[in-house]
C-alpha atoms as a PDB file:
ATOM      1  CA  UNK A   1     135.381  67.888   9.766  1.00  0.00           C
ATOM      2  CA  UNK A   2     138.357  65.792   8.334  1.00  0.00           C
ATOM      3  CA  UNK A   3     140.559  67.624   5.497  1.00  0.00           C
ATOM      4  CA  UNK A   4     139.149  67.065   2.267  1.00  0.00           C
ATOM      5  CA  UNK A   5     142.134  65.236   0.991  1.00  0.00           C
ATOM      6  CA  UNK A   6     141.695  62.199   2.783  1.00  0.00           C
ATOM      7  CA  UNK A   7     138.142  61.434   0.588  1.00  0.00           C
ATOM      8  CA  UNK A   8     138.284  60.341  -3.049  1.00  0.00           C
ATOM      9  CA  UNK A   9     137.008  62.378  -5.760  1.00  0.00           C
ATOM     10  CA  UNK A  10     133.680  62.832  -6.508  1.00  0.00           C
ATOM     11  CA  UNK A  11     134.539  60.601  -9.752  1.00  0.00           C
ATOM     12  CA  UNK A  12     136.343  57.834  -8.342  1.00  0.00           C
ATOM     13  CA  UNK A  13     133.528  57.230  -6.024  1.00  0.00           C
ATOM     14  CA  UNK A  14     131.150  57.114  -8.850  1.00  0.00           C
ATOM     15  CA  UNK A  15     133.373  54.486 -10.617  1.00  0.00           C
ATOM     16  CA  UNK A  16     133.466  52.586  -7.841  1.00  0.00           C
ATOM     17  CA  UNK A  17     129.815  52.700  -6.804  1.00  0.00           C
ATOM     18  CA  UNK A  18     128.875  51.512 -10.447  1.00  0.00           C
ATOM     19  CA  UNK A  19     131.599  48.947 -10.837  1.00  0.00           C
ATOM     20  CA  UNK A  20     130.197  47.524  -6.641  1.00  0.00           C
ATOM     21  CA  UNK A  21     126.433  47.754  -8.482  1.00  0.00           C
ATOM     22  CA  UNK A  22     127.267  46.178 -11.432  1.00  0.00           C
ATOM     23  CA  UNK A  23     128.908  43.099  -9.721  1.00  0.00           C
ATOM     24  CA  UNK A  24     126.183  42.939  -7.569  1.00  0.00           C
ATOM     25  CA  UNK A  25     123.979  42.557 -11.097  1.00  0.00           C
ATOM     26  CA  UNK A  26     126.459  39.862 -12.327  1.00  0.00           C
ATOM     27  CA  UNK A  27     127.032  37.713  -9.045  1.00  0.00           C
ATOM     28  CA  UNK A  28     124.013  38.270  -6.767  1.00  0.00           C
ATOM     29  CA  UNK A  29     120.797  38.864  -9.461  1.00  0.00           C
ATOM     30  CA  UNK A  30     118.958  36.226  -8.219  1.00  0.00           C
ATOM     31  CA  UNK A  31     117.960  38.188  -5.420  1.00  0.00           C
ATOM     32  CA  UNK A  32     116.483  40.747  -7.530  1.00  0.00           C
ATOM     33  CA  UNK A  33     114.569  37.696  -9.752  1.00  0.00           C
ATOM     34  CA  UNK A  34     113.048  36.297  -6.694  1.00  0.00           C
ATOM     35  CA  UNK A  35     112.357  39.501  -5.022  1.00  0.00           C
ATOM     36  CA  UNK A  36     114.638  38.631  -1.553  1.00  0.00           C
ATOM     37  CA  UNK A  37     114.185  41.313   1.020  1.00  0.00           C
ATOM     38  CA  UNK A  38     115.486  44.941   0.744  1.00  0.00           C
ATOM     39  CA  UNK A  39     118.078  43.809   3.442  1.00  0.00           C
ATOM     40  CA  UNK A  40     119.396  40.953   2.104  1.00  0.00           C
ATOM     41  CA  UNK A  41     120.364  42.814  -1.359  1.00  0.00           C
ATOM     42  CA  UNK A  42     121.887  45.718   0.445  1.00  0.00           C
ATOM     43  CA  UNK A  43     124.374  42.933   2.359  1.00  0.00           C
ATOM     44  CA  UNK A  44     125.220  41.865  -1.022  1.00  0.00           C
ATOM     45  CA  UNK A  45     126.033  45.449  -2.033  1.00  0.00           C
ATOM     46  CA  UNK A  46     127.532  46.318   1.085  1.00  0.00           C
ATOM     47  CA  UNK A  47     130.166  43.413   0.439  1.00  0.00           C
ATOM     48  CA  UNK A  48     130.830  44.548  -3.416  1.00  0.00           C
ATOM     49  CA  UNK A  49     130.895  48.311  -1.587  1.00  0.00           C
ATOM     50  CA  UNK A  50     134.043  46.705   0.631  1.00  0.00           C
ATOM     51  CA  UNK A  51     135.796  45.618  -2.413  1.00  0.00           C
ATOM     52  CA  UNK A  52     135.462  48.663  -3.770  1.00  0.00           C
ATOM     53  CA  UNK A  53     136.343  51.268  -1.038  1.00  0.00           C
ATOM     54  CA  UNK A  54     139.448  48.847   0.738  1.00  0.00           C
ATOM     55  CA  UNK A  55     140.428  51.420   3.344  1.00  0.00           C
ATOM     56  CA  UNK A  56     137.466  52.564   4.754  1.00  0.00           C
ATOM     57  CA  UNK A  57     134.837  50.239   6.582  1.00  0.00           C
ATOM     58  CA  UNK A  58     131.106  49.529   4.682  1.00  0.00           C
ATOM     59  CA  UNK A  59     128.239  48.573   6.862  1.00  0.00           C
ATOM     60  CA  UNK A  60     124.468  48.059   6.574  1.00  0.00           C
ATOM     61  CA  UNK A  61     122.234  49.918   8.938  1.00  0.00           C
ATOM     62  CA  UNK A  62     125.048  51.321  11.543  1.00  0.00           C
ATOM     63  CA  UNK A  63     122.950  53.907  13.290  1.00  0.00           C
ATOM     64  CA  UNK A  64     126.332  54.933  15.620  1.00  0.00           C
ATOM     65  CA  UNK A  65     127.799  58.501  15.857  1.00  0.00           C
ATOM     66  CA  UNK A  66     131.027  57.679  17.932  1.00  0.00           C
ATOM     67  CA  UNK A  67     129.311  55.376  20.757  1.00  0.00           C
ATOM     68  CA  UNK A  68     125.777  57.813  20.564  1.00  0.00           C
ATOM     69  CA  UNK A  69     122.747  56.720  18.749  1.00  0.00           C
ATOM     70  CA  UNK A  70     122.145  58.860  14.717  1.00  0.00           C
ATOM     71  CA  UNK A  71     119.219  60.404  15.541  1.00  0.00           C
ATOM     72  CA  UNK A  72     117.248  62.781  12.635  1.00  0.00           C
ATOM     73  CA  UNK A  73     114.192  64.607  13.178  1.00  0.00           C
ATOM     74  CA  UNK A  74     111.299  63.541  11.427  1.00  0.00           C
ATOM     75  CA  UNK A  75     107.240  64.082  11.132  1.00  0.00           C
ATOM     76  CA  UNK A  76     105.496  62.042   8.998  1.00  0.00           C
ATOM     77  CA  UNK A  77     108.525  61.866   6.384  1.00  0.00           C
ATOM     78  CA  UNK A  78     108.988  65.132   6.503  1.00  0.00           C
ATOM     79  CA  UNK A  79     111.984  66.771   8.390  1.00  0.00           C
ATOM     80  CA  UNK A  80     111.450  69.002  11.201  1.00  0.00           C
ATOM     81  CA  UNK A  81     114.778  70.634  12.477  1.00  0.00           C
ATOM     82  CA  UNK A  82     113.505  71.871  15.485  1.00  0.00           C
ATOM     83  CA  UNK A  83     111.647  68.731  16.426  1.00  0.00           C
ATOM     84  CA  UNK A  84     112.642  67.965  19.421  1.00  0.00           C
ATOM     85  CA  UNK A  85     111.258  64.323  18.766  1.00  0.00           C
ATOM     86  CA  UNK A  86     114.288  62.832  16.674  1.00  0.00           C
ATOM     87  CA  UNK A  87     113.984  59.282  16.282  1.00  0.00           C
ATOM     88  CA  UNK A  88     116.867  57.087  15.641  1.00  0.00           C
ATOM     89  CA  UNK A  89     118.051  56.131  12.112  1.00  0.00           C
ATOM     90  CA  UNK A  90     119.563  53.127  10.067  1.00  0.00           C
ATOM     91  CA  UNK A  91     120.776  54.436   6.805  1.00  0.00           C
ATOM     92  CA  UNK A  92     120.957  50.960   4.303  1.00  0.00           C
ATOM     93  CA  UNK A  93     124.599  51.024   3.845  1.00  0.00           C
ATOM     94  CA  UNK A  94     127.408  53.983   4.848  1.00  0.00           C
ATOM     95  CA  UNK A  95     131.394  54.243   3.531  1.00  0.00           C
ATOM     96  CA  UNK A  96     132.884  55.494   6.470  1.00  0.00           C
ATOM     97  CA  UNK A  97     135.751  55.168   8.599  1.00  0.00           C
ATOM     98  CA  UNK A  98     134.250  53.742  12.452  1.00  0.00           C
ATOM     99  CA  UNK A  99     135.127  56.168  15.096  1.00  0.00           C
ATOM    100  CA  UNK A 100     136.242  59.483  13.135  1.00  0.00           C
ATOM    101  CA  UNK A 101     134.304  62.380  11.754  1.00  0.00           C
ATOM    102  CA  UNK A 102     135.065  60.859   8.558  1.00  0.00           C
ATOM    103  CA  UNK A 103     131.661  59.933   6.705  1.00  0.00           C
ATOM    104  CA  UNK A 104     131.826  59.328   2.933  1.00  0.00           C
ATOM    105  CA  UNK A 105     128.790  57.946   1.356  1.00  0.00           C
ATOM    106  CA  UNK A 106     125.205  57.053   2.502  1.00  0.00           C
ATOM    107  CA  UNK A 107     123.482  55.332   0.834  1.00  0.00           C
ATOM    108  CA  UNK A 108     119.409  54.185   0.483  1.00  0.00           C
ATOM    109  CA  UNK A 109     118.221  51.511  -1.497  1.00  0.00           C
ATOM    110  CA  UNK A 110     115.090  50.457  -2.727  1.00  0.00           C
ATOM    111  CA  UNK A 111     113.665  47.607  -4.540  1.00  0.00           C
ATOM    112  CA  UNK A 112     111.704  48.680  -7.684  1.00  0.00           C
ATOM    113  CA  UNK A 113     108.539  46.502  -6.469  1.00  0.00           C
ATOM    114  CA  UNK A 114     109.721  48.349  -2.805  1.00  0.00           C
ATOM    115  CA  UNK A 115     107.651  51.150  -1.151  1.00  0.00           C
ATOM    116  CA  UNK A 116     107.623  54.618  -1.739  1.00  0.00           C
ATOM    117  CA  UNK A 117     111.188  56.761  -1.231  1.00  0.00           C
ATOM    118  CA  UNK A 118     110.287  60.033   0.009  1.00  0.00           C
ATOM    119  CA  UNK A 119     111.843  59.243   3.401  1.00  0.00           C
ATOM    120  CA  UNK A 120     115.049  57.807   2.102  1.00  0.00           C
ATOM    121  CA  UNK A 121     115.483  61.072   0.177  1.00  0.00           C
ATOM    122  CA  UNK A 122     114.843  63.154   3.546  1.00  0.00           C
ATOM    123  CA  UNK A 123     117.459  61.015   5.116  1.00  0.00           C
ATOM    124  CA  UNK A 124     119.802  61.570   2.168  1.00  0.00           C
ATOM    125  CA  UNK A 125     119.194  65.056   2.439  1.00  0.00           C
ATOM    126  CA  UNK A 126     119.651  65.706   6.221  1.00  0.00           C
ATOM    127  CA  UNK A 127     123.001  63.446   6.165  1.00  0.00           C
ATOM    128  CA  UNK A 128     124.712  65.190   3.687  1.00  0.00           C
ATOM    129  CA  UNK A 129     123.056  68.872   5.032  1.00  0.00           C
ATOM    130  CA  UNK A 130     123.854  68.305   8.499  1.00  0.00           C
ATOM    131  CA  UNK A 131     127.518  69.195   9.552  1.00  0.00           C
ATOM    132  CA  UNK A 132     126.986  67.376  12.590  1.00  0.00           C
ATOM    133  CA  UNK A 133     127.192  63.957   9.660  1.00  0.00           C
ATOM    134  CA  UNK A 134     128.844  65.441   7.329  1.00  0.00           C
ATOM    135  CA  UNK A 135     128.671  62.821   4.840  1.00  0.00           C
ATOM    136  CA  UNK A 136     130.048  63.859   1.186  1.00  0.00           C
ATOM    137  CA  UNK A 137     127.693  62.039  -0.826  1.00  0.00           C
ATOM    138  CA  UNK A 138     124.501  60.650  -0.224  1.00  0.00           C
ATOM    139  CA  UNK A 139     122.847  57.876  -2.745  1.00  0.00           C
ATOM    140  CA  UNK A 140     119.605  57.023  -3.791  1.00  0.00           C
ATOM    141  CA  UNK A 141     119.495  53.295  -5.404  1.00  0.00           C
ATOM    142  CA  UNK A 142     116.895  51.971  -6.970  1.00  0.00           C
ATOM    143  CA  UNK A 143     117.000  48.483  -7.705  1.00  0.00           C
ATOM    144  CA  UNK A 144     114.888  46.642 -10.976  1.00  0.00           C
ATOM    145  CA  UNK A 145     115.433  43.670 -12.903  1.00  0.00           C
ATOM    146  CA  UNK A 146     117.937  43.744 -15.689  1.00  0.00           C
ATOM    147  CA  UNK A 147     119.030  47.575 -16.541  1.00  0.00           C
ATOM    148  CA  UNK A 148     115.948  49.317 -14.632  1.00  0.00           C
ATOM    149  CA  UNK A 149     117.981  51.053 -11.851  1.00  0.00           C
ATOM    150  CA  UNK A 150     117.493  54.741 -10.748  1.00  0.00           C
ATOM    151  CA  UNK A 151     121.147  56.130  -8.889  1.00  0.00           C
ATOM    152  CA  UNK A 152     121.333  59.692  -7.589  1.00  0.00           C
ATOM    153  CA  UNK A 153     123.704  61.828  -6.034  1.00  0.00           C
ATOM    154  CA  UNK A 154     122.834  64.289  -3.300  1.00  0.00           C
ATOM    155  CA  UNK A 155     125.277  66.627  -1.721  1.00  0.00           C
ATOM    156  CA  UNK A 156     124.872  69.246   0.853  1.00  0.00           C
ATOM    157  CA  UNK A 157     121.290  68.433   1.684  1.00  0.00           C
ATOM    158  CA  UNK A 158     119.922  68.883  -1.578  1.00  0.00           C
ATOM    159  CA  UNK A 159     119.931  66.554  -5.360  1.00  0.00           C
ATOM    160  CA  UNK A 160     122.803  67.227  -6.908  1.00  0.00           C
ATOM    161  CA  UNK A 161     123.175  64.714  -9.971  1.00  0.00           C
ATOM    162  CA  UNK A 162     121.706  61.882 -11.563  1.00  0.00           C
ATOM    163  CA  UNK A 163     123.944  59.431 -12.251  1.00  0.00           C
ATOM    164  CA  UNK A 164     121.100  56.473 -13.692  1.00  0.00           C
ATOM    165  CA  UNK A 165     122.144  56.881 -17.877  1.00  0.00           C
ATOM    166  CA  UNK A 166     125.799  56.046 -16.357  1.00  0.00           C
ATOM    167  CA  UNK A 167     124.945  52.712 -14.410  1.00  0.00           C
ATOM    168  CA  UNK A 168     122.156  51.868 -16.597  1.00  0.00           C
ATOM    169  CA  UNK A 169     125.328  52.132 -19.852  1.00  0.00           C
ATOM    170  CA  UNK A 170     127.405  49.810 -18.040  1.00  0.00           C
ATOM    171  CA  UNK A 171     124.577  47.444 -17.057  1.00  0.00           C
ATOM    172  CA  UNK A 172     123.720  47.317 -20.546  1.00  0.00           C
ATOM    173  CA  UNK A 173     127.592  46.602 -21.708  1.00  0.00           C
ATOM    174  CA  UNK A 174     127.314  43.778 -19.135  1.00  0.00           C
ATOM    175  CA  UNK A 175     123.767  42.122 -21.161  1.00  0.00           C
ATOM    176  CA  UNK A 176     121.346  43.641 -18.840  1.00  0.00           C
ATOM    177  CA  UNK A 177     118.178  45.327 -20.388  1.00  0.00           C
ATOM    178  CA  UNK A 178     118.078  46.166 -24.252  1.00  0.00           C
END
C-alpha cells in the first residue's frame, strides 16, 4: 500500500466532500426535484468531487483494479469471503489515482425515494476491509430534497462516523431545509 503521506487527512477530505455536496445542492438540485436517475446525480457529484480533489482522478462506476475486473464476493447482499462466486462491482463514484495502489474514497449514493442500501454498505465495508482495495474511506450518501441527506464514513470494513449533522449544517447555511 502507498505511504500514508501521500492521502489527505481524514478532515480535509470531509471538507471537501461537503463543500463537492453542497455545490452539487446549489448548481445541480433540479435533479433531485425531478427525481433524475441515481446515475445522472452521481455524474454531477463526480464533477464537483474533481474540483475538489485536483490531483487525483474521480470517476463513476470504474470497476478496474490495474487492467483486472473489481470483483467482491457476494450472496444475496450479504458478503461471503470464501465465495468463490465473486461478481464484478461498480462502486458510484471512487477518488483515486488510475493505475497505482492508491485508492482514497468510495463512495455509494442513494436517492432518498432510491431502494434499499444494505448492499452499498457491504460494498463500503469490503472496500475499505480488504487490503487487496485498500481504500481509506468509504461513503455512504444519501440524497433528499433540501437538507434531508444521510453521509457516513466507514473505515477498515466497518462504520466509523457519521458525518450527516455536518453536511446537513452547511446545507442549512446555504437555505436548504429549516
Amino acid at each position: 500500500m502507498a505511504n500514508d503521506s501521500v492521502y489527505p487527512s481524514e478532515e480535509d477530505v470531509k471538507r471537501k466532500i461537503i463543500a463537492a455536496i453542497c455545490m452539487l445542492y446549489q448548481h445541480d438540485s433540479e435533479l433531485l426535484d425531478v427525481n433524475e436517475s441515481e446515475r445522472s446525480i452521481t455524474h454531477k457529484l463526480a464533477e464537483h468531487l474533481s474540483g475538489e480533489f485536483s490531483s487525483w482522478h474521480v470517476d463513476c462506476e470504474y470497476n478496474r483494479r490495474g487492467s483486472d475486473v473489481k470483483r467482491l464476493s457476494f450472496d444475496f447482499g450479504k458478503l461471503e469471503p470464501c465465495d468463490l462466486e465473486a461478481k464484478t462491482v461498480f462502486p458510484d463514484i471512487i477518488v483515486h489515482r488510475r493505475r497505482t495502489d492508491q485508492n482514497l474514497i468510495v463512495m455509494e449514493v442513494k436517492k432518498a425515494t432510491g431502494s434499499e442500501a444494505t448492499k452499498d454498505i457491504e460494498k463500503l465495508k469490503a472496500f475499505t476491509g480488504n487490503p487487496e482495495y485498500g481504500y481509506k474511506h468509504g461513503m455512504f450518501l444519501k440524497l433528499g430534497l433540501n437538507s434531508n441527506v444521510i453521509l457516513e464514513l466507514y473505515k477498515d470494513g466497518a462504520f466509523e462516523e457519521d458525518w450527516t449533522v455536518d453536511i446537513q449544517r452547511e446545507l442549512r447555511s446555504l437555505g436548504y431545509g429549516e
